[in-house]
C-alpha atoms as a PDB file:
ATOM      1  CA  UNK A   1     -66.583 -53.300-126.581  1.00  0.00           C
ATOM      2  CA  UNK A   2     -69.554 -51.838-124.704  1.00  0.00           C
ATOM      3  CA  UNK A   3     -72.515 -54.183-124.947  1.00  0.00           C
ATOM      4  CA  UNK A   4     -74.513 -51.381-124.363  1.00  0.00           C
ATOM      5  CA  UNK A   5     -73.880 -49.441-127.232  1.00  0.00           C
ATOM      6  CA  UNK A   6     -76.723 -51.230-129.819  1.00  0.00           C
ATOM      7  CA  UNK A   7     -79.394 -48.864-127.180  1.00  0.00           C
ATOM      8  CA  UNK A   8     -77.070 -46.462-126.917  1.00  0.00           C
ATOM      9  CA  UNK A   9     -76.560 -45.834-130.627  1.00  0.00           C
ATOM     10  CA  UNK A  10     -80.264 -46.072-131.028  1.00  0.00           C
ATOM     11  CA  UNK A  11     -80.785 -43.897-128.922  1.00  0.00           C
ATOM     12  CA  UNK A  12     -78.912 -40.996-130.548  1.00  0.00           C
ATOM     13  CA  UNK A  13     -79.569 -42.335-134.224  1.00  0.00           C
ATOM     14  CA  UNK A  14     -82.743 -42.722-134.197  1.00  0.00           C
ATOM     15  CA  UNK A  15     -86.022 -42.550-132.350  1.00  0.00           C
ATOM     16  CA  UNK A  16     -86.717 -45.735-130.834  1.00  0.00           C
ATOM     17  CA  UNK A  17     -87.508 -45.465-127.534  1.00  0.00           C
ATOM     18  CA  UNK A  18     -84.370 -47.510-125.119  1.00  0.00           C
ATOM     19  CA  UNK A  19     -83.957 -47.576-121.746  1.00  0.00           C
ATOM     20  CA  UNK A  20     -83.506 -44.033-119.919  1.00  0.00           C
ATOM     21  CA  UNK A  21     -80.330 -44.958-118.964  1.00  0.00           C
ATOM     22  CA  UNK A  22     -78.420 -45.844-122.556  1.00  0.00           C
ATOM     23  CA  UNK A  23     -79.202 -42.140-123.468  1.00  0.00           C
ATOM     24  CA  UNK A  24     -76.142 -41.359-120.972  1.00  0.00           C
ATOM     25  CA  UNK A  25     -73.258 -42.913-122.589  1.00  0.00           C
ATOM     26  CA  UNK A  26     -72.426 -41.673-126.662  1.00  0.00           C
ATOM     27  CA  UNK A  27     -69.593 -44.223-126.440  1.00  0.00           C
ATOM     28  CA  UNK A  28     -71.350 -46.819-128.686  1.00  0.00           C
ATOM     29  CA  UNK A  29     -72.982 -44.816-130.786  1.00  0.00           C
ATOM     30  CA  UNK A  30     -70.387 -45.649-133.811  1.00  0.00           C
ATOM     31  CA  UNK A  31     -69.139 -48.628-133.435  1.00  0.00           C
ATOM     32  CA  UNK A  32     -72.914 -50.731-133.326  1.00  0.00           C
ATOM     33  CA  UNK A  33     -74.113 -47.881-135.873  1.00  0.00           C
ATOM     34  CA  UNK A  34     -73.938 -50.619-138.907  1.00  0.00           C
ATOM     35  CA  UNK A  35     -76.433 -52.665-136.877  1.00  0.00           C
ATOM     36  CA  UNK A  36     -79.119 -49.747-136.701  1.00  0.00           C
ATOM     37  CA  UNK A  37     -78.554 -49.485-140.126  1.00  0.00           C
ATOM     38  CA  UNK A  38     -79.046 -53.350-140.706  1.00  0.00           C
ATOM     39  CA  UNK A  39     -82.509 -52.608-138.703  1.00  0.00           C
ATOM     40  CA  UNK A  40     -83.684 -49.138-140.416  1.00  0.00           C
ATOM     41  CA  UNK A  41     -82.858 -50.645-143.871  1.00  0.00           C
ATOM     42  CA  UNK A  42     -85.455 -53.560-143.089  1.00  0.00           C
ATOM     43  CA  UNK A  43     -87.850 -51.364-142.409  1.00  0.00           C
ATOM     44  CA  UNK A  44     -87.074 -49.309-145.188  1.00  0.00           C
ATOM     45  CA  UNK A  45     -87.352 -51.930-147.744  1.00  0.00           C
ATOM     46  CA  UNK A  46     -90.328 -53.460-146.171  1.00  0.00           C
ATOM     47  CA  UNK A  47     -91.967 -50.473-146.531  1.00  0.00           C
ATOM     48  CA  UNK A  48     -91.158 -49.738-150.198  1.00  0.00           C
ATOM     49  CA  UNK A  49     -91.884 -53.269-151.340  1.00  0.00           C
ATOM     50  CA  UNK A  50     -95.419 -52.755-150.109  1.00  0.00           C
ATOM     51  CA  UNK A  51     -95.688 -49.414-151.923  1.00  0.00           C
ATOM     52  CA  UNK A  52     -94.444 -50.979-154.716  1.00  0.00           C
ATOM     53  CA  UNK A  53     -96.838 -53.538-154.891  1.00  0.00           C
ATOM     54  CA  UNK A  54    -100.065 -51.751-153.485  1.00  0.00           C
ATOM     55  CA  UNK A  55     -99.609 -48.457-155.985  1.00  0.00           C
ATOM     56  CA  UNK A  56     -95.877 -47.808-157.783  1.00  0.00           C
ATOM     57  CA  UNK A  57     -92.576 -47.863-157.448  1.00  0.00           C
ATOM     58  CA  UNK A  58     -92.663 -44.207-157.426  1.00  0.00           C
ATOM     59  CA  UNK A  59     -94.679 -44.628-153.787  1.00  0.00           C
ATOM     60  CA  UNK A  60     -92.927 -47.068-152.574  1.00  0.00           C
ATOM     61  CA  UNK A  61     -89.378 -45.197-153.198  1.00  0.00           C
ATOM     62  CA  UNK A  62     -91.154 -42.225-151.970  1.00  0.00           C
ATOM     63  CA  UNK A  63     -92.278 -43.734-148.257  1.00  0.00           C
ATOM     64  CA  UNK A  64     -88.928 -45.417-147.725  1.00  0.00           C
ATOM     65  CA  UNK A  65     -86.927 -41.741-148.220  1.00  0.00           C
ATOM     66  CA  UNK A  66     -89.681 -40.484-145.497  1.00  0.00           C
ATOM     67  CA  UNK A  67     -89.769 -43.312-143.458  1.00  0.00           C
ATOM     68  CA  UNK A  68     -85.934 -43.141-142.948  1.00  0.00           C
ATOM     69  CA  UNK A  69     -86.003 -39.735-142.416  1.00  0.00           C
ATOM     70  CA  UNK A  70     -89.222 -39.874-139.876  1.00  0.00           C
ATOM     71  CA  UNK A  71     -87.417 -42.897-138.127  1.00  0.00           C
ATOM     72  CA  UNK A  72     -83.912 -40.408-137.418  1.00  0.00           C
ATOM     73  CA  UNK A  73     -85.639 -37.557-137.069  1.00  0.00           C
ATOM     74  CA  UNK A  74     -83.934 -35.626-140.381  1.00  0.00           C
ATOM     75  CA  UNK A  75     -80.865 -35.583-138.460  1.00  0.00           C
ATOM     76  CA  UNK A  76     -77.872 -36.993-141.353  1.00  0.00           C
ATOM     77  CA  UNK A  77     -80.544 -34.358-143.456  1.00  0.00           C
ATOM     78  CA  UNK A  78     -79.858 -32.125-141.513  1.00  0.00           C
ATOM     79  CA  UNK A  79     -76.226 -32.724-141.061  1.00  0.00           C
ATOM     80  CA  UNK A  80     -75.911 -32.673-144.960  1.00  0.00           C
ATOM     81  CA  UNK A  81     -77.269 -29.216-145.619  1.00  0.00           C
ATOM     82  CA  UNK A  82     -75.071 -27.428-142.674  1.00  0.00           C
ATOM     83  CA  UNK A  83     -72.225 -29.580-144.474  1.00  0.00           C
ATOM     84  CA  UNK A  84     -72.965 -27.905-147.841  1.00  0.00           C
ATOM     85  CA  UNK A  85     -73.190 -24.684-146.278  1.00  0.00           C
ATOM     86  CA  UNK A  86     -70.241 -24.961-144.808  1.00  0.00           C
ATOM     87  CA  UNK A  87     -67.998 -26.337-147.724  1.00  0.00           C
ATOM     88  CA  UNK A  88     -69.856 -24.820-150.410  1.00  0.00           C
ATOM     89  CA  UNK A  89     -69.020 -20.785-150.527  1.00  0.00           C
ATOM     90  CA  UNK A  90     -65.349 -19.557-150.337  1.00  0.00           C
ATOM     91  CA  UNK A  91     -64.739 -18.410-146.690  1.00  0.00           C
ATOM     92  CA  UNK A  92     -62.593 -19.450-144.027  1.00  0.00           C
ATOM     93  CA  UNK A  93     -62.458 -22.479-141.509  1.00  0.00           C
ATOM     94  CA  UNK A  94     -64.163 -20.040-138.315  1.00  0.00           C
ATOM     95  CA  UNK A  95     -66.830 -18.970-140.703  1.00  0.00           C
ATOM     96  CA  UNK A  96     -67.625 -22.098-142.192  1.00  0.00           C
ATOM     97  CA  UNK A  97     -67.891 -23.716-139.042  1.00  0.00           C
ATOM     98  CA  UNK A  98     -69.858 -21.040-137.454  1.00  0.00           C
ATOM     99  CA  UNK A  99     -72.859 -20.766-140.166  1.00  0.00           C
ATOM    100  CA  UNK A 100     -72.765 -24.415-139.838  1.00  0.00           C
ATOM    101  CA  UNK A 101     -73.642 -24.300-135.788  1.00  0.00           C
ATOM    102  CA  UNK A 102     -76.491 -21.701-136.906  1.00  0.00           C
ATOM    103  CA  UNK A 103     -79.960 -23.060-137.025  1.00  0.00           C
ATOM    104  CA  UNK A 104     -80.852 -21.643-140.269  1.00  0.00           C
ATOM    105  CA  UNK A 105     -79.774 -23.821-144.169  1.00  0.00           C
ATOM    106  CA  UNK A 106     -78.684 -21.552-146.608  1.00  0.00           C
ATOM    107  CA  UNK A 107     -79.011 -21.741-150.147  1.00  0.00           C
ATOM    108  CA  UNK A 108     -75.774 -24.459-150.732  1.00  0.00           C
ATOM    109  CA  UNK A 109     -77.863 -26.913-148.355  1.00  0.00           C
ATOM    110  CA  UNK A 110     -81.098 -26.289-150.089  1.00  0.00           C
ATOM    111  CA  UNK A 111     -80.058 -26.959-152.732  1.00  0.00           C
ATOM    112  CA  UNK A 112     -77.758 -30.562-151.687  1.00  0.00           C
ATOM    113  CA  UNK A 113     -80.804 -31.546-149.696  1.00  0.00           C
ATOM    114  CA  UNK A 114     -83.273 -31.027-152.329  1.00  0.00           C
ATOM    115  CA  UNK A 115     -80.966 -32.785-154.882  1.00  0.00           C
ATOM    116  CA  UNK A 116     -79.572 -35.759-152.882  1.00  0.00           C
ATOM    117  CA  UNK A 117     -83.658 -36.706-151.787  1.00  0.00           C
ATOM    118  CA  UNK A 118     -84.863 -36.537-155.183  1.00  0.00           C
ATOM    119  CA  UNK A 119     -82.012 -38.851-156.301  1.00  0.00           C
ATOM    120  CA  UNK A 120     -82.675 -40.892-153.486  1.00  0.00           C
ATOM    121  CA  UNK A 121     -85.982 -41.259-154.374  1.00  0.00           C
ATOM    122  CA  UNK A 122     -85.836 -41.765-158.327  1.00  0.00           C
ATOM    123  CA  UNK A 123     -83.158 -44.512-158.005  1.00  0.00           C
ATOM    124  CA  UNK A 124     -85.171 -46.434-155.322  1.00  0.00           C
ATOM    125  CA  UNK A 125     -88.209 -46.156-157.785  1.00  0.00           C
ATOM    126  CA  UNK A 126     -86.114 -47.578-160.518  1.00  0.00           C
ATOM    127  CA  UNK A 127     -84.617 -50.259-158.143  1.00  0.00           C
ATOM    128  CA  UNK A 128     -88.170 -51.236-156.767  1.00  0.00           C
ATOM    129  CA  UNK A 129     -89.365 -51.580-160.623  1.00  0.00           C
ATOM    130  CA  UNK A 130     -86.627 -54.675-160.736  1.00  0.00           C
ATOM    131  CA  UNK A 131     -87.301 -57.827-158.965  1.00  0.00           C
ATOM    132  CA  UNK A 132     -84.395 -58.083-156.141  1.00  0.00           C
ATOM    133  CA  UNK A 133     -84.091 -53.963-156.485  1.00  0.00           C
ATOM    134  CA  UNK A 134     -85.274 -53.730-152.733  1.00  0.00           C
ATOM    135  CA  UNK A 135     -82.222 -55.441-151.867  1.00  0.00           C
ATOM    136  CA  UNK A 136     -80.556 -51.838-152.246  1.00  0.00           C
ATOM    137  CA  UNK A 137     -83.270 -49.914-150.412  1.00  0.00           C
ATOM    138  CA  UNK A 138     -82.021 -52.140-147.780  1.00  0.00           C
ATOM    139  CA  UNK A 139     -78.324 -51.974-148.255  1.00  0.00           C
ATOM    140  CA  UNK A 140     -78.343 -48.128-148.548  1.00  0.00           C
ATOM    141  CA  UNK A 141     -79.004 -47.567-144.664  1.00  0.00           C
ATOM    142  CA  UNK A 142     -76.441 -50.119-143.790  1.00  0.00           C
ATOM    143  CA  UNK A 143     -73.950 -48.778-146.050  1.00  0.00           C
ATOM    144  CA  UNK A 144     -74.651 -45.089-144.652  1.00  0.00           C
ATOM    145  CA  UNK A 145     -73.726 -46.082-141.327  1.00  0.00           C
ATOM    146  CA  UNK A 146     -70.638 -47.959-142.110  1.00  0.00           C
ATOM    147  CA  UNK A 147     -69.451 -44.744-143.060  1.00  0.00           C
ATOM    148  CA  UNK A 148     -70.347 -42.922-140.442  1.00  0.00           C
ATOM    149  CA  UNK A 149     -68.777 -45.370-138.272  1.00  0.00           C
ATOM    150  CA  UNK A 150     -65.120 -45.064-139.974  1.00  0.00           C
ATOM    151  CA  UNK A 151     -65.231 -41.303-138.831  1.00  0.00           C
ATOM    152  CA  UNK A 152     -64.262 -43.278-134.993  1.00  0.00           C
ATOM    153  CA  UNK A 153     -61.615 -44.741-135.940  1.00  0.00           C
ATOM    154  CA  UNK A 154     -58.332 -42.892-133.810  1.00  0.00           C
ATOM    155  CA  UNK A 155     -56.203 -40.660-135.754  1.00  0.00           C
ATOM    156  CA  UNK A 156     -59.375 -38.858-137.926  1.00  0.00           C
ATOM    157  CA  UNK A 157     -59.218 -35.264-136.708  1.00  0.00           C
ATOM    158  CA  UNK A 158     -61.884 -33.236-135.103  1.00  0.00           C
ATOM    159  CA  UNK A 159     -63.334 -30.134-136.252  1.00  0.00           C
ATOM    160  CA  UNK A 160     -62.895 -27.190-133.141  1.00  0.00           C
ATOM    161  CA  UNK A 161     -66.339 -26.960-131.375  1.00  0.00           C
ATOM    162  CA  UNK A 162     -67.476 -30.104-132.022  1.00  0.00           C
ATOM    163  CA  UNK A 163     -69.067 -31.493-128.855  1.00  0.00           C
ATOM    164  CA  UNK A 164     -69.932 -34.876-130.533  1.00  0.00           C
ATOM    165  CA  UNK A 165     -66.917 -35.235-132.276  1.00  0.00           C
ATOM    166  CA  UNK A 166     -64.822 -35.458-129.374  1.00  0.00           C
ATOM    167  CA  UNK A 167     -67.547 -37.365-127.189  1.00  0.00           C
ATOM    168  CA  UNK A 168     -66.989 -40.283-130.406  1.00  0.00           C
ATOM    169  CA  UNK A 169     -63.553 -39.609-131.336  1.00  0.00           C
ATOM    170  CA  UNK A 170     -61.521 -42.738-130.986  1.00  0.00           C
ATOM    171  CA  UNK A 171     -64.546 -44.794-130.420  1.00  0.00           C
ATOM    172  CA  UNK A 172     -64.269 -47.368-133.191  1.00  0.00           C
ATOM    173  CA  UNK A 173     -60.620 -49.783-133.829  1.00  0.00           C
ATOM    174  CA  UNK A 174     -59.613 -50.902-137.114  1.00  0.00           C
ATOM    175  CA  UNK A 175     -60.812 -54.594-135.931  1.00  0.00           C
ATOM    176  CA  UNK A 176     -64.223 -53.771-135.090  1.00  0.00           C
ATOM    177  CA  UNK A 177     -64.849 -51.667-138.429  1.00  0.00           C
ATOM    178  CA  UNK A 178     -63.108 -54.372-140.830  1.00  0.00           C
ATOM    179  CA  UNK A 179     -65.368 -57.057-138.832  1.00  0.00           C
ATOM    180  CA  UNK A 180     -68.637 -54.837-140.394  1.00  0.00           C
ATOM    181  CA  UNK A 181     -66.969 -54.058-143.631  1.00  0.00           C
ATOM    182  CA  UNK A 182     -66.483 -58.231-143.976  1.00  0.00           C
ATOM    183  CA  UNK A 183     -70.050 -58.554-142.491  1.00  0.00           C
ATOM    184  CA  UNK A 184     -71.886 -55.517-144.398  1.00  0.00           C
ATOM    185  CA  UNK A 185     -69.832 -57.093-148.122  1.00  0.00           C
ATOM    186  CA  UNK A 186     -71.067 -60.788-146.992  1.00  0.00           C
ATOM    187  CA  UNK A 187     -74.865 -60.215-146.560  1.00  0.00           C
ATOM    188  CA  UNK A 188     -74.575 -58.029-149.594  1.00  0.00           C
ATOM    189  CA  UNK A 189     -73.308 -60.616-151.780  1.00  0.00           C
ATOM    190  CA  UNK A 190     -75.938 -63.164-150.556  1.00  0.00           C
ATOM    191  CA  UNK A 191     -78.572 -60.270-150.844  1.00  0.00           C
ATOM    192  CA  UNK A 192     -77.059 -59.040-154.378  1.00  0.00           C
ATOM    193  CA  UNK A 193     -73.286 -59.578-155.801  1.00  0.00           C
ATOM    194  CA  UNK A 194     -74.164 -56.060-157.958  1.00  0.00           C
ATOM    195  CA  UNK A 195     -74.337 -54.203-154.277  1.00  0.00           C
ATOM    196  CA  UNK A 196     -71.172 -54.721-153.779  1.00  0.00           C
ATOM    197  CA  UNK A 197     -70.363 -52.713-156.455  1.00  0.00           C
ATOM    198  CA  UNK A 198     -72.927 -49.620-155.126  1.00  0.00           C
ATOM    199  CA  UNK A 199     -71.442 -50.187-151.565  1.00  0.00           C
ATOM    200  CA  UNK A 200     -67.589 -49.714-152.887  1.00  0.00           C
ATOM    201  CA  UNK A 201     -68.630 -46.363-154.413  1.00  0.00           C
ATOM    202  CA  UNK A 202     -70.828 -44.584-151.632  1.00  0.00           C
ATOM    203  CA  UNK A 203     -68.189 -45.698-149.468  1.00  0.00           C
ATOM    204  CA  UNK A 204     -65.382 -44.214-151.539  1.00  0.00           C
ATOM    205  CA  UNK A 205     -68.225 -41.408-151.905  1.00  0.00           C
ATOM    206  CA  UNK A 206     -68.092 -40.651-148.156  1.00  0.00           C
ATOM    207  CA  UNK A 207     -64.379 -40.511-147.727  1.00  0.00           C
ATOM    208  CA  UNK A 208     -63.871 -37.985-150.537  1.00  0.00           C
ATOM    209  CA  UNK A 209     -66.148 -35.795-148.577  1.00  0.00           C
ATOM    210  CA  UNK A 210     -64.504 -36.732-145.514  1.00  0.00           C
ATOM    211  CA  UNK A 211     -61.319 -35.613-146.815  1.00  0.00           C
ATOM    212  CA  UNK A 212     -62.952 -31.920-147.809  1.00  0.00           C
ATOM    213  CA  UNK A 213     -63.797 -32.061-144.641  1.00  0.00           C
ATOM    214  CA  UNK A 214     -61.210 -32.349-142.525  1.00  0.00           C
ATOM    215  CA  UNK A 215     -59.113 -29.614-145.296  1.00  0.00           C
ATOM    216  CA  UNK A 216     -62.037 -26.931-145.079  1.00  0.00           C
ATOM    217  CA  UNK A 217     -63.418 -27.721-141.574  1.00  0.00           C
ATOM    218  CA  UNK A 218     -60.102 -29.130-139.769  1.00  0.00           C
ATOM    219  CA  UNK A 219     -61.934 -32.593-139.099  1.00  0.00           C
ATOM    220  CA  UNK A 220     -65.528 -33.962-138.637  1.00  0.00           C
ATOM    221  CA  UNK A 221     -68.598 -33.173-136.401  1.00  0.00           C
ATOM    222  CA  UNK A 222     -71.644 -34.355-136.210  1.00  0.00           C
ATOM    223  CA  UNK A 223     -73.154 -32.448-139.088  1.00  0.00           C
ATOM    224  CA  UNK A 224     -70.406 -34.272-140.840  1.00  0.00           C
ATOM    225  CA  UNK A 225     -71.037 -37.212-139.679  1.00  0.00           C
ATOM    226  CA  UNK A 226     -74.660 -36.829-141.382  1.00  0.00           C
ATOM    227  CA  UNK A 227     -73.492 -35.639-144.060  1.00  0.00           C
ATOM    228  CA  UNK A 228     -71.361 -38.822-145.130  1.00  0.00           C
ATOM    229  CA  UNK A 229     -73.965 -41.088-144.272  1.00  0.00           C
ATOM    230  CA  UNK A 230     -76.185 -39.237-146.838  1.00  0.00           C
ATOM    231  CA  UNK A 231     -73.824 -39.550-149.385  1.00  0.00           C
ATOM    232  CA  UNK A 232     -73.331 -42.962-148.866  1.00  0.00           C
ATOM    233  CA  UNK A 233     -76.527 -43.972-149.305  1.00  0.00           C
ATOM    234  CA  UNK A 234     -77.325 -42.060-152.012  1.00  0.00           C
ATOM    235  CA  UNK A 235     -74.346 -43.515-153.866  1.00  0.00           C
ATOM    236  CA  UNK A 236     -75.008 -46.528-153.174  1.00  0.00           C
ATOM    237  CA  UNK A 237     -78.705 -46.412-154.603  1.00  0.00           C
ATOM    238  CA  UNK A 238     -77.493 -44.348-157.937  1.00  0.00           C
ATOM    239  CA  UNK A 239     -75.155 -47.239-158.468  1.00  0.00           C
ATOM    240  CA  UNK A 240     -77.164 -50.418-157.811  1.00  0.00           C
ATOM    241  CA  UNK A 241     -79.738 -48.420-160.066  1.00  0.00           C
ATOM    242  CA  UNK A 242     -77.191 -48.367-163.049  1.00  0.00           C
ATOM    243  CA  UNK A 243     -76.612 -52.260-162.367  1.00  0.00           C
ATOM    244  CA  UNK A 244     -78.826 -54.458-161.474  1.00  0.00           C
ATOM    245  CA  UNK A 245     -81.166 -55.241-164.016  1.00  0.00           C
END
């Protein structure tokens, strides 16, 4: 395993500034993305407990959703809406994967996107108005990521045209991602037994759309990619929210 790969999924994930020269290498990028999450999802929470406490829940839910998407520069947001474009309408694999390469969202992603933040947000606000409910705002991120990371594991499929997909394809063994599901369930029981339960179903989450994915699309990319983290997450928020009291 390249001990390198912590900078170099930083790097692509989000924008911390690393060395110039762990920009080169996408080889990491999925395997150590569970420990970026770990990291985002501290600063997430830290930032929405202070919210909380200095003016509302509401506030504090509302600058974690920015800060994560300030702190990857909108990129799973992104990801999410050209999936939703792609796999919403009726059209073929080319098509689908063309409008997703276009710059533009269409109205399926405006629609996702405006639907999976405000969820985001309203379950973190009802999380933050509990007394461990930051716990989640932390496990979301972390969560996300683990998801995103199963999509290297050999044998998932890879959409045609998808530079990134190949450049990670393969990237991740069974051993390494079972070591961060044991990990990711550990610090979640310590942090909350309930998040188990919110983990389990933005993880199952994520590989229903994975497996729309790879019958529309013909495998993953990177919009994909985005796109499961997102649903993770968001999953894993609407769920805590229902439990934990």
């Amino acid at each position: 395993m390249r001990w390198t790969g912590p900078l170099e999924s930083a790097a692509l994930l989000t924008v911390l500034r690393v060395p110039a020269g762990a920009a080169a290498s996408t080889r990491g990028v999925l395997p150590w993305a569970p420990l970026v999450g770990l990291v985002l999802g501290a600063l997430a929470a830290g930032v929405a407990a202070a919210g909380a406490q200095l003016v509302s829940p509401l506030t504090g839910a509302v600058l974690a959703v920015a800060l994560l998407a300030g702190l990857t520069r909108g990129l799973h947001l992104d990801g999410l809406a050209d999936t939703a474009d792609g796999l919403g309408p009726l059209r073929g694999r080319d098509r689908a994967l063309q409008v997703m390469r276009q710059g533009d969202v269409g109205p399926f992603g405006v629609v996702t996107l405006l639907l999976t933040v405000l969820l985001q947000v309203a379950a973190a606000a009802a999380l933050l108005e509990t007394d461990r409910g930051w716990t989640a705002v932390w496990a979301a991120p972390l969560v996300a990521r683990v998801a995103m990371a199963r999509t290297g594991l050999s044998g998932v499929p890879v959409a045609e045209g998808s530079a990134l997909g190949r450049s990670v394809a393969g990237t991740v063994s069974t051993r390494w991602l079972a070591g961060w599901v044991f990990v990711s369930a550990a610090l979640l029981t310590v942090a909350h037994p309930a998040l188990v339960a919110g983990a389990a179903a933005g993880l199952g989450a994520a590989e229903l759309l994975m497996r729309r994915a790879r019958t529309r699309l013909g495998g993953v990319t990177g919009d994909v990619m985005g796109a499961l983290g997102e649903t993770a997450a968001t999953v894993t928020l609407l769920v805590a929210a229902a439990v934990i009291r």
